[in-house]
PDB file of N, CA and C in Angstrom:
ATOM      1  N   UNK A   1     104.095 101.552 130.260  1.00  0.00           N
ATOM      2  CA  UNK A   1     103.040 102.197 129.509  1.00  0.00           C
ATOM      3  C   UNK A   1     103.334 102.229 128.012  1.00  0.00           C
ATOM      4  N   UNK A   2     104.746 102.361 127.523  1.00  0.00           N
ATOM      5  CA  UNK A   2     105.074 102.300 126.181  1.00  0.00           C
ATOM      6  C   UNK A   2     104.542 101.153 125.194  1.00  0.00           C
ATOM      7  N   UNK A   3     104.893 100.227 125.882  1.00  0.00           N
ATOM      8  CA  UNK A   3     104.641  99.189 125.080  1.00  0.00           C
ATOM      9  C   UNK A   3     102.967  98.674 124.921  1.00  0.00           C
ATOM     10  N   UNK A   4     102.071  99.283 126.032  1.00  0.00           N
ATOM     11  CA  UNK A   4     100.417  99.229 125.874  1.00  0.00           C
ATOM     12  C   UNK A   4     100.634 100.211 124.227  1.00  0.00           C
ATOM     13  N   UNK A   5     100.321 101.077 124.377  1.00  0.00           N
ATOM     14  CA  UNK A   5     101.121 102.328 123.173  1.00  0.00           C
ATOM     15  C   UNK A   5     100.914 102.081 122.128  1.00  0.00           C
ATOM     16  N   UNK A   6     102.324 100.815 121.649  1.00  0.00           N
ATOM     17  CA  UNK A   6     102.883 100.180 120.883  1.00  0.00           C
ATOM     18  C   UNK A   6     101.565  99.544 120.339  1.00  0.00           C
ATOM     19  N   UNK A   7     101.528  98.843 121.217  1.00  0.00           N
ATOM     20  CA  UNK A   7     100.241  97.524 121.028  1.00  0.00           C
ATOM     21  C   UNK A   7      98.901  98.305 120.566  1.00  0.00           C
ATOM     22  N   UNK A   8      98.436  99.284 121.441  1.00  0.00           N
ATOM     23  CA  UNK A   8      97.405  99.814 120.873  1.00  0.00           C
ATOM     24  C   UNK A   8      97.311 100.712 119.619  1.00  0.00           C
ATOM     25  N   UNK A   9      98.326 101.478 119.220  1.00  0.00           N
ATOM     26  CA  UNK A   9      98.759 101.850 118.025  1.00  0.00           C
ATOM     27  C   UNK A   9      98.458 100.622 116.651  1.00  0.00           C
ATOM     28  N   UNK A  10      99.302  99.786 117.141  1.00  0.00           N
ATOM     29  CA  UNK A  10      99.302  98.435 116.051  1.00  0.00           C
ATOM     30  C   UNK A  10      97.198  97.817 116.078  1.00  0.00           C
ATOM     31  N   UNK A  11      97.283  97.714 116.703  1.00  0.00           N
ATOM     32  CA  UNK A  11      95.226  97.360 116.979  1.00  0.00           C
ATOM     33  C   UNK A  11      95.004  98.131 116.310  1.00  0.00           C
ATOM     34  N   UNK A  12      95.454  99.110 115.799  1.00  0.00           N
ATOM     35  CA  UNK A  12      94.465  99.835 114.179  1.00  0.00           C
ATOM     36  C   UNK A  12      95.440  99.999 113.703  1.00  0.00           C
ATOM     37  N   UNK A  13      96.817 100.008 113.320  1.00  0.00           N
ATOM     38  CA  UNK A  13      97.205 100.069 112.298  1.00  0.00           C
ATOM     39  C   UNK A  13      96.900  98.734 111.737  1.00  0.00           C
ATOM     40  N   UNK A  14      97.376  97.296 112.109  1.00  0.00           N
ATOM     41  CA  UNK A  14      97.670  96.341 111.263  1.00  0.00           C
ATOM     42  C   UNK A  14      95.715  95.928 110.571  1.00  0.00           C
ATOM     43  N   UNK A  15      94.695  96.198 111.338  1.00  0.00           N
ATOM     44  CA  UNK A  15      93.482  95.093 110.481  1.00  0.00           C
ATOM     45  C   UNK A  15      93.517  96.940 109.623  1.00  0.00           C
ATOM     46  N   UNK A  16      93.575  97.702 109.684  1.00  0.00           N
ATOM     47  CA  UNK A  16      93.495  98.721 108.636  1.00  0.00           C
ATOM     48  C   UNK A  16      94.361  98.335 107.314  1.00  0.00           C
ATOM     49  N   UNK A  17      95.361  97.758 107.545  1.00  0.00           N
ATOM     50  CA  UNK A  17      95.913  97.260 106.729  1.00  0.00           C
ATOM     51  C   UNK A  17      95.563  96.359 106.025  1.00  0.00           C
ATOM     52  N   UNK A  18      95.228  95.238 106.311  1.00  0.00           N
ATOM     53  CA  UNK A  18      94.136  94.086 106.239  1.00  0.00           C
ATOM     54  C   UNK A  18      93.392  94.672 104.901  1.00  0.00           C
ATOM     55  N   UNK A  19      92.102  95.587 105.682  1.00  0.00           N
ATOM     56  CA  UNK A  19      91.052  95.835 105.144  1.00  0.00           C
ATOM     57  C   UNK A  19      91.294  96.939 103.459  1.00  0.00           C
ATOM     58  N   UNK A  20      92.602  97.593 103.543  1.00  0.00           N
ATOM     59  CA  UNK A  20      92.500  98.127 102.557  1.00  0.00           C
ATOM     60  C   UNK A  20      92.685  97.476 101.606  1.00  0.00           C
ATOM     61  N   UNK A  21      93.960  96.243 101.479  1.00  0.00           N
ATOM     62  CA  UNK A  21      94.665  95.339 101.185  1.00  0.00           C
ATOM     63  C   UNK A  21      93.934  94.671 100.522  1.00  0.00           C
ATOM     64  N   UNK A  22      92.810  94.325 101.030  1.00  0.00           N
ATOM     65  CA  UNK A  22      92.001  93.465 100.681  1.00  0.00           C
ATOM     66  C   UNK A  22      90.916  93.553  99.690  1.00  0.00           C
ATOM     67  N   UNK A  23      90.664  95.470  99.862  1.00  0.00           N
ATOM     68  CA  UNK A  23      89.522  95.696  98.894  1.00  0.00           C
ATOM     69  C   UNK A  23      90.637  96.302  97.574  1.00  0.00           C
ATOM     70  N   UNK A  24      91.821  96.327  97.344  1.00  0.00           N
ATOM     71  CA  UNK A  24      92.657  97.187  96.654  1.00  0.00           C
ATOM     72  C   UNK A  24      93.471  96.580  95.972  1.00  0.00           C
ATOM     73  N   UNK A  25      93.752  94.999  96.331  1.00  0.00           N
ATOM     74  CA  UNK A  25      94.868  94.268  95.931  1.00  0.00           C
ATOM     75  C   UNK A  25      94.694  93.672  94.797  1.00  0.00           C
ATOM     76  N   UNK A  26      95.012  93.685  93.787  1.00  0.00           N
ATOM     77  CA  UNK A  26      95.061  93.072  92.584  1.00  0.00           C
ATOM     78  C   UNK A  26      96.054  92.466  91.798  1.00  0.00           C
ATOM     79  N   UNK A  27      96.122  92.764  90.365  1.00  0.00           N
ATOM     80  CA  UNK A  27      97.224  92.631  89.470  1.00  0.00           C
ATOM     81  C   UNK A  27      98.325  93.050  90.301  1.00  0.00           C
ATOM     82  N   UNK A  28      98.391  94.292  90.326  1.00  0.00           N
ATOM     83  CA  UNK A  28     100.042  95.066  91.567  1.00  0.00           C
ATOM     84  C   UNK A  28      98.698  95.464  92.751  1.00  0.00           C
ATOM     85  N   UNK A  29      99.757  95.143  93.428  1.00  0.00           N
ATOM     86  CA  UNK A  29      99.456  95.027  94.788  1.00  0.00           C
ATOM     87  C   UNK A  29      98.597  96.673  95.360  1.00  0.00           C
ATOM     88  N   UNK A  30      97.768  97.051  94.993  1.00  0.00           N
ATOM     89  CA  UNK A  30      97.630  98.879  95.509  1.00  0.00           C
ATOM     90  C   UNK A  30      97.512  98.503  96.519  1.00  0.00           C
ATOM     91  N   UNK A  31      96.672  97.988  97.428  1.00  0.00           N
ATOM     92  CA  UNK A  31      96.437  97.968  98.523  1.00  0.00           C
ATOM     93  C   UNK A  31      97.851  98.225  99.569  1.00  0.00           C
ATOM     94  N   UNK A  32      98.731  97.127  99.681  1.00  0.00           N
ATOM     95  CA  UNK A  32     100.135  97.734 100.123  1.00  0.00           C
ATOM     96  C   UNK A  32     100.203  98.678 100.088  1.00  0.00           C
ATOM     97  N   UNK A  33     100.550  98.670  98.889  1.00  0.00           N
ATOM     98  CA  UNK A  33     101.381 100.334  98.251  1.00  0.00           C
ATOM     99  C   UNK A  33     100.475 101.205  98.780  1.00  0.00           C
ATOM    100  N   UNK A  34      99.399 101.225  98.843  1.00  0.00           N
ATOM    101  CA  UNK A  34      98.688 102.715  99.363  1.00  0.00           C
ATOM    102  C   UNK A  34      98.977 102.494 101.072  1.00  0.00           C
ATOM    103  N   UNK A  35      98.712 101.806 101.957  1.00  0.00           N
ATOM    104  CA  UNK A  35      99.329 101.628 103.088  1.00  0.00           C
ATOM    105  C   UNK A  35     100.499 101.981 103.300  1.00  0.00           C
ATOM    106  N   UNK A  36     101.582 101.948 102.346  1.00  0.00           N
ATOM    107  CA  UNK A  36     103.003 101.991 102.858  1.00  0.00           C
ATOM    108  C   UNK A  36     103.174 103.353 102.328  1.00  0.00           C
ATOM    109  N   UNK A  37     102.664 103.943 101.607  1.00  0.00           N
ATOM    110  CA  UNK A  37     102.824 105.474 101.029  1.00  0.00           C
ATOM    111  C   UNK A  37     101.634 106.100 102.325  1.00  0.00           C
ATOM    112  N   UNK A  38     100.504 105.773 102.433  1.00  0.00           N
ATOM    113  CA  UNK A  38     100.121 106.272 103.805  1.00  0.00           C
ATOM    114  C   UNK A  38     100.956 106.474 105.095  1.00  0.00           C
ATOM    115  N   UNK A  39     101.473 104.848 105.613  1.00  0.00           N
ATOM    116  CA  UNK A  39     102.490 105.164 106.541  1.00  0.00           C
ATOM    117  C   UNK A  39     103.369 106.382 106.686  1.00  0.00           C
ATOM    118  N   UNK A  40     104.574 105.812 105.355  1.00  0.00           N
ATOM    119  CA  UNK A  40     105.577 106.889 104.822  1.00  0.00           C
ATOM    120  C   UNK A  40     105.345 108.264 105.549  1.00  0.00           C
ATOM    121  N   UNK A  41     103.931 109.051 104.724  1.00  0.00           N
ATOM    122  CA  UNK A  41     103.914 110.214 104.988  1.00  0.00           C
ATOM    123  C   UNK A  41     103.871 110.578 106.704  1.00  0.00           C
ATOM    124  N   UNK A  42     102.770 110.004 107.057  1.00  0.00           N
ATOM    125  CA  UNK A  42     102.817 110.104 108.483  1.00  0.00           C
ATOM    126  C   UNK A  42     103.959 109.935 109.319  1.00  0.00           C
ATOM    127  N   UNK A  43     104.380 109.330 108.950  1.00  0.00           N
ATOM    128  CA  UNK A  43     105.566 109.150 109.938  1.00  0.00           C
ATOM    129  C   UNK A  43     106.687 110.022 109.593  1.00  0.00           C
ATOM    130  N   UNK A  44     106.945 110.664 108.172  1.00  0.00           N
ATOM    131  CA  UNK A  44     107.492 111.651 108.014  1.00  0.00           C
ATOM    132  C   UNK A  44     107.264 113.309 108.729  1.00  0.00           C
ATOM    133  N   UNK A  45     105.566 112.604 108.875  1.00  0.00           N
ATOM    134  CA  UNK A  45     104.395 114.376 109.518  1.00  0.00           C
ATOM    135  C   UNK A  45     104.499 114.137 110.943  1.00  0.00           C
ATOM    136  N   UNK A  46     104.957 113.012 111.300  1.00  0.00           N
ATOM    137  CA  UNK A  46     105.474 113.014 112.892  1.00  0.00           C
ATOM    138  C   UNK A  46     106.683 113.780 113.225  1.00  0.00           C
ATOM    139  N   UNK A  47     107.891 112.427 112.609  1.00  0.00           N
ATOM    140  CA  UNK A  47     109.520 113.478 112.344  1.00  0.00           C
ATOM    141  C   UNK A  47     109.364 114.923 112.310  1.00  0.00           C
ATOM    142  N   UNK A  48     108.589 115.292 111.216  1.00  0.00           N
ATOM    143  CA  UNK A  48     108.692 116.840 110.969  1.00  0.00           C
ATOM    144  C   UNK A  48     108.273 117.401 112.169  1.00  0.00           C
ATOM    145  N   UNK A  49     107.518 117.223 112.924  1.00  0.00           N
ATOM    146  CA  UNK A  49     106.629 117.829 113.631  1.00  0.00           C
ATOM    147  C   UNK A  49     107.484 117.531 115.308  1.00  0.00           C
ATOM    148  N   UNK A  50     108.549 116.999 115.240  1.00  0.00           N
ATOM    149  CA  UNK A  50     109.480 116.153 116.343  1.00  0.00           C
ATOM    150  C   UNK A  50     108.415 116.012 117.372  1.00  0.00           C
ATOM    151  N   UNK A  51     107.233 114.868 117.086  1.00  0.00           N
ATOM    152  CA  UNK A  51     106.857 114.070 118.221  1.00  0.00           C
ATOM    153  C   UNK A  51     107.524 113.078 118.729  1.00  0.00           C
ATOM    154  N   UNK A  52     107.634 112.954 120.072  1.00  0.00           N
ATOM    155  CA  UNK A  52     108.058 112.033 120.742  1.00  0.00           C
ATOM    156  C   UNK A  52     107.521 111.298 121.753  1.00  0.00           C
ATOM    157  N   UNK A  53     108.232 110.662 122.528  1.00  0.00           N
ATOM    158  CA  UNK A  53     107.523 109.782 123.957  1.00  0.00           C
ATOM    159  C   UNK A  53     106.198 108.442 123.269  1.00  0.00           C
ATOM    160  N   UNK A  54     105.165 109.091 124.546  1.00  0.00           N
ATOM    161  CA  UNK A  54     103.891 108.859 124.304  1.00  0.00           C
ATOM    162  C   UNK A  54     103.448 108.822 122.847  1.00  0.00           C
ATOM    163  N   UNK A  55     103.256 109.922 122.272  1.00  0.00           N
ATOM    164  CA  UNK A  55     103.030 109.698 120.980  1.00  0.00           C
ATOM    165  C   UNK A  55     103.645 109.262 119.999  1.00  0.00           C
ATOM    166  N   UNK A  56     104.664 109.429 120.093  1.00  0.00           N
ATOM    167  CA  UNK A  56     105.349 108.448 118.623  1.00  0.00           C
ATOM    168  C   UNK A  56     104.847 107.251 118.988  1.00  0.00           C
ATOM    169  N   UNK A  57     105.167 106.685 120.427  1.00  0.00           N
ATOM    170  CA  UNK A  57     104.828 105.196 120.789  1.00  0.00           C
ATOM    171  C   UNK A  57     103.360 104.675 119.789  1.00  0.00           C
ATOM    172  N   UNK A  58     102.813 105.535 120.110  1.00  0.00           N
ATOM    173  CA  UNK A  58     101.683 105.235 119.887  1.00  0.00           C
ATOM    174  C   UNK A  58     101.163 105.139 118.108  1.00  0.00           C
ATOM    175  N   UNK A  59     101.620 106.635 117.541  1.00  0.00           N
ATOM    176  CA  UNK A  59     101.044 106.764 116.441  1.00  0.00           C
ATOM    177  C   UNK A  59     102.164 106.157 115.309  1.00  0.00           C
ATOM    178  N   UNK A  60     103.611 106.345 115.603  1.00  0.00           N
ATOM    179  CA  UNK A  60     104.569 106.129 114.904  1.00  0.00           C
ATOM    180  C   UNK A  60     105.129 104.477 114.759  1.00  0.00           C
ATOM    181  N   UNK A  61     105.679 104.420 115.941  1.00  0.00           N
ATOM    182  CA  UNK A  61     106.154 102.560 116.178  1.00  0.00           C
ATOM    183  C   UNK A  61     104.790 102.157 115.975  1.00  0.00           C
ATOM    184  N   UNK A  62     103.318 102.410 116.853  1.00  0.00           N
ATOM    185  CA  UNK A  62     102.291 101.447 116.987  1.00  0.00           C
ATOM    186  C   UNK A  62     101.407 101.430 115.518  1.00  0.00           C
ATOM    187  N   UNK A  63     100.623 102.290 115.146  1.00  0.00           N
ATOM    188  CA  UNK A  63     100.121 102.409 114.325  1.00  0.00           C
ATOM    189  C   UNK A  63     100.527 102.413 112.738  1.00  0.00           C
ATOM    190  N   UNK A  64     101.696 103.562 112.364  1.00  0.00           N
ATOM    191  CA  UNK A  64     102.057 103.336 111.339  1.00  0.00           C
ATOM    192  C   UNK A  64     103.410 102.122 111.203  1.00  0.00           C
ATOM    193  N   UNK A  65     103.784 101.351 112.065  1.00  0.00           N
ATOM    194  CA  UNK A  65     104.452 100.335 112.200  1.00  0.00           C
ATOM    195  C   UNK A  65     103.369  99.346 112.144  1.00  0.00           C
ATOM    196  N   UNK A  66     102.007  99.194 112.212  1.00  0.00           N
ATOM    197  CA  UNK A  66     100.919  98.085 112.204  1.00  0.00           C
ATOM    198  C   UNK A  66     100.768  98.146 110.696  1.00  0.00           C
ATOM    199  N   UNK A  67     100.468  99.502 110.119  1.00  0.00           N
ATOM    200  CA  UNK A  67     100.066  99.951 109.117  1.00  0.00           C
ATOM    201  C   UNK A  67     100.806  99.501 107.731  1.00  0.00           C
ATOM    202  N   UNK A  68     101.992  99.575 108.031  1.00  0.00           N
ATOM    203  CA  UNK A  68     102.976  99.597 106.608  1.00  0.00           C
ATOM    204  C   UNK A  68     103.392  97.755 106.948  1.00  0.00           C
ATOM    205  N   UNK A  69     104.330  97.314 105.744  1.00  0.00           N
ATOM    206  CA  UNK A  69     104.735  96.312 105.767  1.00  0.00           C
ATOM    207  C   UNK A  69     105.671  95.892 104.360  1.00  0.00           C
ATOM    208  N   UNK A  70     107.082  96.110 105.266  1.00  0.00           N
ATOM    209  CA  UNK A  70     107.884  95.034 104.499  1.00  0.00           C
ATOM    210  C   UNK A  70     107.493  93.690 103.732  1.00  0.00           C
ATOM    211  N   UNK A  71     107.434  93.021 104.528  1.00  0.00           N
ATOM    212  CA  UNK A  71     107.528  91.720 104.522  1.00  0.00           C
ATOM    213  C   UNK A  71     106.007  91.358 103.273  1.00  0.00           C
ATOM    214  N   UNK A  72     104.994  92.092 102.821  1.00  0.00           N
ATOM    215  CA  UNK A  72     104.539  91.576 102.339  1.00  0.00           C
ATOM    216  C   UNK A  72     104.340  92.553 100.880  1.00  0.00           C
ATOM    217  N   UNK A  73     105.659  93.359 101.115  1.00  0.00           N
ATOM    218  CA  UNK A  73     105.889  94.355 100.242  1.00  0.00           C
ATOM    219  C   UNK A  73     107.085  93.330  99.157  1.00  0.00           C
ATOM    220  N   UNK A  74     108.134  92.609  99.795  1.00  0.00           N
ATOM    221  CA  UNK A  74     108.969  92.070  99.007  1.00  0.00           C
ATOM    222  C   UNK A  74     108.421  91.123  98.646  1.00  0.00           C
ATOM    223  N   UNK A  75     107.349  90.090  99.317  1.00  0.00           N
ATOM    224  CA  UNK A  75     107.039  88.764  98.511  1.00  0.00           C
ATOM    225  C   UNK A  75     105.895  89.286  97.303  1.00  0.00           C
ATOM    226  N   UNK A  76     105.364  89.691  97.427  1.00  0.00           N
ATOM    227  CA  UNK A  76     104.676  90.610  95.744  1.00  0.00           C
ATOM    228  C   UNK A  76     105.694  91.232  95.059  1.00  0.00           C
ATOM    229  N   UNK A  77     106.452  91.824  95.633  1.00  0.00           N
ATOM    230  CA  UNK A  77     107.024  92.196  94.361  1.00  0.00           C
ATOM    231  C   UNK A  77     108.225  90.950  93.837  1.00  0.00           C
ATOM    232  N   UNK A  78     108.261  89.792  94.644  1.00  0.00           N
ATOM    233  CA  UNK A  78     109.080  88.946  93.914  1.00  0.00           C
ATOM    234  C   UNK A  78     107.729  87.666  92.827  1.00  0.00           C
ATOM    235  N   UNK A  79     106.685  88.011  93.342  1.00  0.00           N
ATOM    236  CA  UNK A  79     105.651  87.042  93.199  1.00  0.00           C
ATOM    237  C   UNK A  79     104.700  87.768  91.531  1.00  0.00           C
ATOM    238  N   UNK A  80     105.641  88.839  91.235  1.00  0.00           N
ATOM    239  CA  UNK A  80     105.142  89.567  89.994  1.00  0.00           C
ATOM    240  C   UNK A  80     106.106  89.123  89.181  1.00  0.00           C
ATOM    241  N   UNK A  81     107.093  88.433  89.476  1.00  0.00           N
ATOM    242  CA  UNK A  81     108.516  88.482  88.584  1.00  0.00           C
ATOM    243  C   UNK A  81     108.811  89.423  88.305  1.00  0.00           C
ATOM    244  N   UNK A  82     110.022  89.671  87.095  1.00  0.00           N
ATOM    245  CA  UNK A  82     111.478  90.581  87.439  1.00  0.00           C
ATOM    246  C   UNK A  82     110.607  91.775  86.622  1.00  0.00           C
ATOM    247  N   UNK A  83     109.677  91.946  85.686  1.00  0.00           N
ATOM    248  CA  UNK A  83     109.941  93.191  85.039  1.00  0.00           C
ATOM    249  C   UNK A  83     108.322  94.057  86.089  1.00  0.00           C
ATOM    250  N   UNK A  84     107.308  92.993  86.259  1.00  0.00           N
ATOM    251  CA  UNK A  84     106.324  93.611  87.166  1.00  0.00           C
ATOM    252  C   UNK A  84     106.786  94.311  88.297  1.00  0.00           C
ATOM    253  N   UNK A  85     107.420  93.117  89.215  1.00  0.00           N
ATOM    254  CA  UNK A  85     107.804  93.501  90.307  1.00  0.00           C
ATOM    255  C   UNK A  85     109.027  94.256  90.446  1.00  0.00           C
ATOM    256  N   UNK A  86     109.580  94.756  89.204  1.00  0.00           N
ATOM    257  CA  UNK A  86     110.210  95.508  89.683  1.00  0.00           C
ATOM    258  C   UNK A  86     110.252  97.001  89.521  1.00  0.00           C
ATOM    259  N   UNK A  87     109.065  97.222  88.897  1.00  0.00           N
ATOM    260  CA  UNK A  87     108.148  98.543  89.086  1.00  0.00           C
ATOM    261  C   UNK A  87     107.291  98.398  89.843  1.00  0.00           C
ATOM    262  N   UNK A  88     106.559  97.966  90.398  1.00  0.00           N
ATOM    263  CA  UNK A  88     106.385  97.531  91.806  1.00  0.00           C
ATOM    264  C   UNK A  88     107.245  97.955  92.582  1.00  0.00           C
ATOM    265  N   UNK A  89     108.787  97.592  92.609  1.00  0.00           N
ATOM    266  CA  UNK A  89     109.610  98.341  94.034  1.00  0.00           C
ATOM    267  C   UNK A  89     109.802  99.694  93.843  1.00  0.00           C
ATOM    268  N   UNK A  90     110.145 100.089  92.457  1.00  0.00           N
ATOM    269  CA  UNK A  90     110.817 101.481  91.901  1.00  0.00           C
ATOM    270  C   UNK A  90     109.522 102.313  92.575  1.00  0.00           C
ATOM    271  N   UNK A  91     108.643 101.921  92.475  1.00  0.00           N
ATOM    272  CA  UNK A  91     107.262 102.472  92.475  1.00  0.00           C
ATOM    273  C   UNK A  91     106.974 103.262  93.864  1.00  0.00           C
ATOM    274  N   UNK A  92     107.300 101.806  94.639  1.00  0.00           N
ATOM    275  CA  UNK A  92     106.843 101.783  96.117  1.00  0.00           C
ATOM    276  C   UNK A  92     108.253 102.629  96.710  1.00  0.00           C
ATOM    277  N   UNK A  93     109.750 102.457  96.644  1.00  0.00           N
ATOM    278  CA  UNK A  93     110.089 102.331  97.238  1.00  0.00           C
ATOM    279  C   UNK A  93     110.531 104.910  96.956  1.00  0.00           C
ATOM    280  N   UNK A  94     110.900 104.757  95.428  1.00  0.00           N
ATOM    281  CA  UNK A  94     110.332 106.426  95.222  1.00  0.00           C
ATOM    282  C   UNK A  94     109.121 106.789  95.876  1.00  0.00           C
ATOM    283  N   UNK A  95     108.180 106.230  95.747  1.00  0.00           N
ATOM    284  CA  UNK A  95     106.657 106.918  96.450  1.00  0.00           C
ATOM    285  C   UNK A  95     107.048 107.187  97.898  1.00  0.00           C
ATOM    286  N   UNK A  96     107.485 105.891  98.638  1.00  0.00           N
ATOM    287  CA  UNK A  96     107.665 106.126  99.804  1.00  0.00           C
ATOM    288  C   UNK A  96     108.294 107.375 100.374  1.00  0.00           C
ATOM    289  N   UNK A  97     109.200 107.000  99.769  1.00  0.00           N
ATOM    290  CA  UNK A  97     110.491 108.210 100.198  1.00  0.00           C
ATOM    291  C   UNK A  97     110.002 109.795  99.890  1.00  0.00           C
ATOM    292  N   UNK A  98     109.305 110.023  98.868  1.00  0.00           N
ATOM    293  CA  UNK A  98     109.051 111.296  98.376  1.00  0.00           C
ATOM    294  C   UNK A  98     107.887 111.619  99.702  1.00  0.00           C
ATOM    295  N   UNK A  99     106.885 110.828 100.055  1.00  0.00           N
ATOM    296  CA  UNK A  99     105.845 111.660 101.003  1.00  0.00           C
ATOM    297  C   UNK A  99     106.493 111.277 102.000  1.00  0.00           C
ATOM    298  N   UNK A 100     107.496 110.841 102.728  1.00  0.00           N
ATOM    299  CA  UNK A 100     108.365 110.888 104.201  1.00  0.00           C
ATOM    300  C   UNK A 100     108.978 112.375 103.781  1.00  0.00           C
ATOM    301  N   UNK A 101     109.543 112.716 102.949  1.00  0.00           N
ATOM    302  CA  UNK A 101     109.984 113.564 102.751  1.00  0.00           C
ATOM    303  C   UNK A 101     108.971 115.242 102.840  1.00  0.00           C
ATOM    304  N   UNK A 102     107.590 114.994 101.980  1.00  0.00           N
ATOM    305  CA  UNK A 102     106.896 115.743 101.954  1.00  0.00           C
ATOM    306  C   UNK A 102     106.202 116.326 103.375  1.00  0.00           C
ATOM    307  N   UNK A 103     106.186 114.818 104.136  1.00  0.00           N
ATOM    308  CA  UNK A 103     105.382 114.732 105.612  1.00  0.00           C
ATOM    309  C   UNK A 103     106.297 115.469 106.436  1.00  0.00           C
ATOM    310  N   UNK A 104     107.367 115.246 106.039  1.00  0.00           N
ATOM    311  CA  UNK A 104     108.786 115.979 107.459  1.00  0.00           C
ATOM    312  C   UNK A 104     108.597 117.239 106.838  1.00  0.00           C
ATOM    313  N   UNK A 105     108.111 117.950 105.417  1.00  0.00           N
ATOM    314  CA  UNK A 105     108.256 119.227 105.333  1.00  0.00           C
ATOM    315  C   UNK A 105     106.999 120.054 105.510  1.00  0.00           C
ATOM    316  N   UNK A 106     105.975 119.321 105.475  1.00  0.00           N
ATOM    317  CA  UNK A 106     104.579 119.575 105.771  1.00  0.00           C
ATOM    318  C   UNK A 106     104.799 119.859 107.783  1.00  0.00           C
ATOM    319  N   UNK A 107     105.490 118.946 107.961  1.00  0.00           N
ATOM    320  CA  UNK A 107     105.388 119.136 109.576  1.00  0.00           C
ATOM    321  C   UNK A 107     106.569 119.893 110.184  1.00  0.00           C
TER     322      UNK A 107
END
């Protein structure tokens, strides 16, 4: 059952991703960045909140694991070169951390 979960979690996290991405992405990337600072928090408002099982499966690994993204977090910020992209990471990678942080204390 976990891994349906997983899968169905990801079926709206990842085209949500897509779609913000898409109307948001520009010069620096917002679209990401607002996805991965979305994720962040949530999954911090999970932690805080110590969901587990079923639901993390679902909302944590599936959804905000569909939702956020590495992989298209480092090729923009290498695809801005060194002084864009690298406020671009400072950006993303403080933002992140501060609402995981906020989400685990909110929850």
């Amino acid at each position: 059952m976990t891994p349906l979960l997983v899968a169905l979690g990801a079926a709206i996290g990842a085209p949500s991703r897509y779609i913000v991405a898409h109307f948001l992405d520009r010069r620096l990337p917002w679209g990401t960045l607002a996805v991965n600072l979305i994720g962040s928090f949530v999954l911090g408002l999970l932690a805080g909140e110590a969901v587990s099982g079923s639901s993390m499966a679902l909302l944590g690994t599936g959804f905000c694991g569909g939702l956020t993204t590495y992989s298209s977090f480092a090729v923009q910020a290498v695809d801005r070169g060194p002084r864009l992209g690298s406020t671009y990471v400072v950006l993303t990678i403080a933002g992140c951390l501060a609402l995981a942080a906020l989400g685990y204390q909110v929850g």
